[in-house]
PDB file of N, CA and C in Angstrom:
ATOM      1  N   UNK A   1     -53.349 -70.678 -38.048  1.00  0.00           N
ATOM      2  CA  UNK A   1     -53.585 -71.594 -36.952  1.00  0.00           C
ATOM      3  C   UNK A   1     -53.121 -73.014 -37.337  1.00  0.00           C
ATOM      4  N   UNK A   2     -53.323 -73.118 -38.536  1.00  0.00           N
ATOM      5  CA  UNK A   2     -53.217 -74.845 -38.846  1.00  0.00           C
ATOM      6  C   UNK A   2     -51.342 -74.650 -39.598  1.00  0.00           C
ATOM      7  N   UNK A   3     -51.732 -74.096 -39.540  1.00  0.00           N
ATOM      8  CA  UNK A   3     -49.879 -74.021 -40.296  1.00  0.00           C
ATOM      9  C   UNK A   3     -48.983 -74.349 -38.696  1.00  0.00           C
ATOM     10  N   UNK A   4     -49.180 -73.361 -37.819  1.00  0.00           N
ATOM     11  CA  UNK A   4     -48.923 -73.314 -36.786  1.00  0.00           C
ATOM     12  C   UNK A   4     -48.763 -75.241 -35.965  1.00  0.00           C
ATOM     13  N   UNK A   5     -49.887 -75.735 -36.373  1.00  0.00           N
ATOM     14  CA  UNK A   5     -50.073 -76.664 -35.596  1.00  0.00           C
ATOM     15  C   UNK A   5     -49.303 -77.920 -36.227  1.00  0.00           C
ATOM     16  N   UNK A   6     -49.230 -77.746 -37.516  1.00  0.00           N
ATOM     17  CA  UNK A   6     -48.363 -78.805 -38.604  1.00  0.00           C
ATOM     18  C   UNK A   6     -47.011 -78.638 -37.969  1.00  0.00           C
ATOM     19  N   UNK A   7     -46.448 -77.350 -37.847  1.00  0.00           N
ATOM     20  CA  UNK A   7     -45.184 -76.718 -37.916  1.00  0.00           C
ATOM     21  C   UNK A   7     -44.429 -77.721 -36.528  1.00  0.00           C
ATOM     22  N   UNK A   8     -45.399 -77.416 -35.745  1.00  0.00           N
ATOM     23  CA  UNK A   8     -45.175 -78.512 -34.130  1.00  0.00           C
ATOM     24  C   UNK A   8     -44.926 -79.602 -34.598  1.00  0.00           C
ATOM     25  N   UNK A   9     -45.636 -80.425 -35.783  1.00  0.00           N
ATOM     26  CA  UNK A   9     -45.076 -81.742 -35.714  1.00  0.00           C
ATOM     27  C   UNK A   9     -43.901 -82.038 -36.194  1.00  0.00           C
ATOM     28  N   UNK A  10     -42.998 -83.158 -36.053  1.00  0.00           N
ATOM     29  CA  UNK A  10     -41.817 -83.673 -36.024  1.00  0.00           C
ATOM     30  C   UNK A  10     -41.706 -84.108 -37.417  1.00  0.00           C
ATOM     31  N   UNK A  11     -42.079 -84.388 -37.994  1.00  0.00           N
ATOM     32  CA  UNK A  11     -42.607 -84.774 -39.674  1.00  0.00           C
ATOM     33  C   UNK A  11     -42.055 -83.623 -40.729  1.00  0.00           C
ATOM     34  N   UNK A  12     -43.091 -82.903 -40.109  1.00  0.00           N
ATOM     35  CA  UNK A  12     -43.348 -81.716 -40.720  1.00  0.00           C
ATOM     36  C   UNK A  12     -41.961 -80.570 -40.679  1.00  0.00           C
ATOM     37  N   UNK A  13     -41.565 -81.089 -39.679  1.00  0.00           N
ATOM     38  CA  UNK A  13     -40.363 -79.925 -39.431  1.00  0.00           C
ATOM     39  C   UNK A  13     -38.999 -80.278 -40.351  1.00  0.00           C
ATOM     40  N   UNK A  14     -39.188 -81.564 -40.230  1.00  0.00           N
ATOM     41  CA  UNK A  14     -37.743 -82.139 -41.328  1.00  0.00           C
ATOM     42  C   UNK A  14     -37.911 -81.723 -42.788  1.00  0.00           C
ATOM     43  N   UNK A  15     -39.461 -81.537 -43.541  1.00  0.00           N
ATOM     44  CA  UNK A  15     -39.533 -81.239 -44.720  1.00  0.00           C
ATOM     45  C   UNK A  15     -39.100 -79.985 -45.612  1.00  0.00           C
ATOM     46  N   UNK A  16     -38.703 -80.190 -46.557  1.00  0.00           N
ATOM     47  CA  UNK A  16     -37.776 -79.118 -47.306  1.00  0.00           C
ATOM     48  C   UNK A  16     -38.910 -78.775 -48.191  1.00  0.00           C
ATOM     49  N   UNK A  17     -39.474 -77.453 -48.569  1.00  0.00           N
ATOM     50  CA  UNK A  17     -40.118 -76.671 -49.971  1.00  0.00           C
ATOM     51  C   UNK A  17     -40.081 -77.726 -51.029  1.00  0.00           C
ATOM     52  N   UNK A  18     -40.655 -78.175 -51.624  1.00  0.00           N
ATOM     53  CA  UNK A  18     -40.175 -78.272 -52.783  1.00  0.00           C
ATOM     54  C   UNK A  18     -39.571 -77.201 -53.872  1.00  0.00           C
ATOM     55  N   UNK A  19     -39.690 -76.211 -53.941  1.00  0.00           N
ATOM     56  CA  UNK A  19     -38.696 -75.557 -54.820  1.00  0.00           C
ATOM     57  C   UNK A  19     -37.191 -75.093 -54.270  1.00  0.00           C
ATOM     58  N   UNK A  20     -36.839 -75.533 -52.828  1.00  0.00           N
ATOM     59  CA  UNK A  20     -35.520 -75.261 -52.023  1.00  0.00           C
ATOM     60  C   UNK A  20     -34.860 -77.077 -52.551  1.00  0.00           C
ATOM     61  N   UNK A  21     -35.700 -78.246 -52.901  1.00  0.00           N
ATOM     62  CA  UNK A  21     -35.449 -79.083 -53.509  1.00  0.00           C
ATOM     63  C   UNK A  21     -34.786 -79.092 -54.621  1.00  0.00           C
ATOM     64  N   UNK A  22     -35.562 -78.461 -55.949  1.00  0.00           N
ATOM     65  CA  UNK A  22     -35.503 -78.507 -56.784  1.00  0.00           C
ATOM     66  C   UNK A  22     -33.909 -77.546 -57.083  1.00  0.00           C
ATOM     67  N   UNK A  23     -33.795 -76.252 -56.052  1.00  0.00           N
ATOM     68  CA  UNK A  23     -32.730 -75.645 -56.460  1.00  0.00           C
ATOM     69  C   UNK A  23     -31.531 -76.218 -56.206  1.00  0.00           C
ATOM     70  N   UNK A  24     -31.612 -76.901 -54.841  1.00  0.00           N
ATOM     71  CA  UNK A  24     -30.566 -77.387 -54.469  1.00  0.00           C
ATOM     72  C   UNK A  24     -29.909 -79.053 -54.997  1.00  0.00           C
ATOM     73  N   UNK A  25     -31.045 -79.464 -56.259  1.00  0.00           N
ATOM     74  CA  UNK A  25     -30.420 -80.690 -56.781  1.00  0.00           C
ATOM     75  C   UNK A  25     -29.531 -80.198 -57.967  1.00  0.00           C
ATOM     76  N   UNK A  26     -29.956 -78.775 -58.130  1.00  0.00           N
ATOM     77  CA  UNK A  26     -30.117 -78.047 -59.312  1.00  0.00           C
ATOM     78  C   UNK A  26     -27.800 -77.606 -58.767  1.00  0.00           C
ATOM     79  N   UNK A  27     -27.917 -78.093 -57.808  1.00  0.00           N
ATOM     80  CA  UNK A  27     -26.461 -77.479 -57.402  1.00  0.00           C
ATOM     81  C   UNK A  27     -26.188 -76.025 -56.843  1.00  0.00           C
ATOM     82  N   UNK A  28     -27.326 -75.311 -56.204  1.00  0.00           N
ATOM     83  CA  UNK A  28     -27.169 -74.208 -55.425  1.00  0.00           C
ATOM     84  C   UNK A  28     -27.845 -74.454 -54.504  1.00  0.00           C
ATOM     85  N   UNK A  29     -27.419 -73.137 -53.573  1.00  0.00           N
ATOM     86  CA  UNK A  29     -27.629 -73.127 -52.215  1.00  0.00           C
ATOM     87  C   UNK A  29     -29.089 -72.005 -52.228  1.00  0.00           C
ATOM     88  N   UNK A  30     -29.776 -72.858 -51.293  1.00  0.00           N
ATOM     89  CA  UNK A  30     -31.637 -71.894 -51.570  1.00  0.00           C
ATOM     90  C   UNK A  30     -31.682 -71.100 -49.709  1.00  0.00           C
ATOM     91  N   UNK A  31     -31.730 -69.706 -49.959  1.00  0.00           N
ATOM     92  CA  UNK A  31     -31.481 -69.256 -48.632  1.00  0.00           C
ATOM     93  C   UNK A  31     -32.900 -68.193 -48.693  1.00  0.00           C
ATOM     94  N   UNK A  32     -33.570 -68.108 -47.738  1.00  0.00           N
ATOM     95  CA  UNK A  32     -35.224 -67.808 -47.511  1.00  0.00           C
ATOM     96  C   UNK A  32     -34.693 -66.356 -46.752  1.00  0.00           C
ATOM     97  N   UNK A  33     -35.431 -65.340 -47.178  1.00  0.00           N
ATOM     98  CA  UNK A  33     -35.004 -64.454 -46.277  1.00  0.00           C
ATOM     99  C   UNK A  33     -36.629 -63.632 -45.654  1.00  0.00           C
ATOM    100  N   UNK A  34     -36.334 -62.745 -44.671  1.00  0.00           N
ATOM    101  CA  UNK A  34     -37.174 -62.342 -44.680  1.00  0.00           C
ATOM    102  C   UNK A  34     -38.389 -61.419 -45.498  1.00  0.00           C
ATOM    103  N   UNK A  35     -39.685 -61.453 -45.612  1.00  0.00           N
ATOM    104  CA  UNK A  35     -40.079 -60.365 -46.517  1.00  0.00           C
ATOM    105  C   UNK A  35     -40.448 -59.050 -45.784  1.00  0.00           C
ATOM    106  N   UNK A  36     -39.755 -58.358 -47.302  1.00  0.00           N
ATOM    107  CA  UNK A  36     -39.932 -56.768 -46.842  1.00  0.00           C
ATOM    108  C   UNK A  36     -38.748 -56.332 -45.983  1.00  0.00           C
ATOM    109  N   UNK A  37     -37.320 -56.809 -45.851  1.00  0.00           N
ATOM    110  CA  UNK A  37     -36.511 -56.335 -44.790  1.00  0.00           C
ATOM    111  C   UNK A  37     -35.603 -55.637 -45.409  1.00  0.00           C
ATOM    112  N   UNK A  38     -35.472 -54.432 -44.998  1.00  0.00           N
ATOM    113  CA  UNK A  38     -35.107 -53.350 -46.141  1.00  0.00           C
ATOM    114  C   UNK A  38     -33.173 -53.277 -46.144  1.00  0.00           C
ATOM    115  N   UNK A  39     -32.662 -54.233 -45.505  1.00  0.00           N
ATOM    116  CA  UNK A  39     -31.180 -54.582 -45.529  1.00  0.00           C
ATOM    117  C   UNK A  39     -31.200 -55.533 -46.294  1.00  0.00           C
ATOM    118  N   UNK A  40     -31.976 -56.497 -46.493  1.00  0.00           N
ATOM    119  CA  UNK A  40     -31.661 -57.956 -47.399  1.00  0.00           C
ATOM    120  C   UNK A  40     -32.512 -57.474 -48.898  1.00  0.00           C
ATOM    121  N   UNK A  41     -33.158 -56.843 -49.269  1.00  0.00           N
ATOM    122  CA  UNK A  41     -34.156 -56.835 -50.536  1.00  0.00           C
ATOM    123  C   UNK A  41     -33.976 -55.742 -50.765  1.00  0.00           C
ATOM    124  N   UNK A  42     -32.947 -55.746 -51.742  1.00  0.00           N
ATOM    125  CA  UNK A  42     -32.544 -54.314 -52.744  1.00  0.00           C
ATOM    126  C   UNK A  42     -33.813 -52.948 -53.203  1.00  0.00           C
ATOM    127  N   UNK A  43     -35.174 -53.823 -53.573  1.00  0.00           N
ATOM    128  CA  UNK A  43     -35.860 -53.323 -53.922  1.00  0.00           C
ATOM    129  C   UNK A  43     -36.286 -52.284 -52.778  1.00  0.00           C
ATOM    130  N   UNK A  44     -36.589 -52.716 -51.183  1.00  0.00           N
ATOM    131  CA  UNK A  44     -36.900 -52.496 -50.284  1.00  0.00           C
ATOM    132  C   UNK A  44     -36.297 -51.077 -50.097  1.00  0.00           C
ATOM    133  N   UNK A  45     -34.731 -51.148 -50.548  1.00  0.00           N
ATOM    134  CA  UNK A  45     -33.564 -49.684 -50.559  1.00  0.00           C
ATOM    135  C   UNK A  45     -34.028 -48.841 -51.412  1.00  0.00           C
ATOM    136  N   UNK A  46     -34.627 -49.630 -52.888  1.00  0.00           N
ATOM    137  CA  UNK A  46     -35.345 -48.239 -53.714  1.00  0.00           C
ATOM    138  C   UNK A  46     -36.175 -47.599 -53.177  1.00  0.00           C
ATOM    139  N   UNK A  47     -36.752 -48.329 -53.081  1.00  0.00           N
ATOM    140  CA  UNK A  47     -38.508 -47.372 -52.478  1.00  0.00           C
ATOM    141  C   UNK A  47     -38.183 -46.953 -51.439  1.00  0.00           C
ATOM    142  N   UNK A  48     -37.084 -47.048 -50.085  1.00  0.00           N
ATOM    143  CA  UNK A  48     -36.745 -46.059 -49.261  1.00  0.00           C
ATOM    144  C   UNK A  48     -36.259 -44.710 -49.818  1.00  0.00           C
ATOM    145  N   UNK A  49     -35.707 -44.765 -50.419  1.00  0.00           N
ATOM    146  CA  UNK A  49     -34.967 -43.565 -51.433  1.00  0.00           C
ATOM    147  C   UNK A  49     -36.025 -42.572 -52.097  1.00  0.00           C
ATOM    148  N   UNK A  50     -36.849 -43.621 -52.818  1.00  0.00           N
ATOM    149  CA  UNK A  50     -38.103 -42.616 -53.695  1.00  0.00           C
ATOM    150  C   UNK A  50     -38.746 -41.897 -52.357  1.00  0.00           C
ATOM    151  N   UNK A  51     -39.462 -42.616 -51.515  1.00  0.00           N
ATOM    152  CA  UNK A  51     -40.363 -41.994 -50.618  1.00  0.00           C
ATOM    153  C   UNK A  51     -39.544 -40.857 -49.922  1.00  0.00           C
ATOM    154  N   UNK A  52     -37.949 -40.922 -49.931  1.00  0.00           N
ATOM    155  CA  UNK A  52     -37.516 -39.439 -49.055  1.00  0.00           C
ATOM    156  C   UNK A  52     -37.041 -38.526 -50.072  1.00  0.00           C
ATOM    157  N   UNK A  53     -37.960 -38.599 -51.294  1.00  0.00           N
ATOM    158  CA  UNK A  53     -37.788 -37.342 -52.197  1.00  0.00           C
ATOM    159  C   UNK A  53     -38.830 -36.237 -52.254  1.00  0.00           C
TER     160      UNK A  53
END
Protein backbone atom coordinates (compact mmCIF):
# COMPACT_ATOMS: atom_id res chain seq x y z
CA UNK A 1 0.00 0.00 0.00
CA UNK A 2 2.63 2.52 1.00
CA UNK A 3 5.05 1.57 -1.68
CA UNK A 4 2.17 2.07 -3.96
CA UNK A 5 1.50 5.52 -2.68
CA UNK A 6 5.38 6.76 -2.72
CA UNK A 7 5.54 5.26 -6.28
CA UNK A 8 2.66 8.13 -7.30
CA UNK A 9 4.91 10.71 -6.18
CA UNK A 10 6.99 12.72 -8.65
CA UNK A 11 10.15 12.56 -6.39
CA UNK A 12 10.00 9.28 -5.94
CA UNK A 13 9.63 8.23 -9.48
CA UNK A 14 12.91 9.96 -10.74
CA UNK A 15 14.94 7.91 -8.06
CA UNK A 16 17.39 5.25 -9.15
CA UNK A 17 18.17 1.91 -6.53
CA UNK A 18 21.03 2.55 -5.14
CA UNK A 19 22.73 -0.53 -6.29
CA UNK A 20 21.48 0.32 -10.26
CA UNK A 21 23.78 3.49 -9.02
CA UNK A 22 26.49 1.93 -7.90
CA UNK A 23 26.61 -0.45 -11.11
CA UNK A 24 26.17 2.00 -13.46
CA UNK A 25 29.10 4.42 -12.10
CA UNK A 26 30.78 1.16 -11.98
CA UNK A 27 30.44 1.52 -16.12
CA UNK A 28 27.59 -1.02 -16.84
CA UNK A 29 24.31 -1.09 -17.80
CA UNK A 30 21.81 -2.40 -14.63
CA UNK A 31 18.63 -3.97 -16.36
CA UNK A 32 15.76 -5.31 -13.65
CA UNK A 33 13.92 -8.09 -14.96
CA UNK A 34 11.11 -9.78 -13.99
CA UNK A 35 11.05 -12.46 -11.07
CA UNK A 36 10.49 -15.96 -11.80
CA UNK A 37 9.97 -15.44 -15.75
CA UNK A 38 10.97 -18.57 -17.13
CA UNK A 39 12.33 -16.89 -20.68
CA UNK A 40 14.63 -14.31 -18.89
CA UNK A 41 16.10 -16.55 -15.71
CA UNK A 42 18.06 -19.49 -16.88
CA UNK A 43 17.50 -21.07 -13.63
CA UNK A 44 13.67 -20.82 -14.17
CA UNK A 45 14.56 -23.28 -17.66
CA UNK A 46 16.25 -25.78 -15.19
CA UNK A 47 13.66 -26.48 -12.93
CA UNK A 48 11.22 -26.58 -15.96
CA UNK A 49 13.22 -29.47 -17.29
CA UNK A 50 13.70 -31.33 -13.80
CA UNK A 51 9.92 -31.16 -12.98
CA UNK A 52 9.06 -32.85 -16.65
CA UNK A 53 11.18 -35.83 -15.68
Amino acid sequence: CMQRVLSLQEDFQNEKPLLQLIIEQAGHKCLFLPKYHCELNPIEMVWAQTKQR
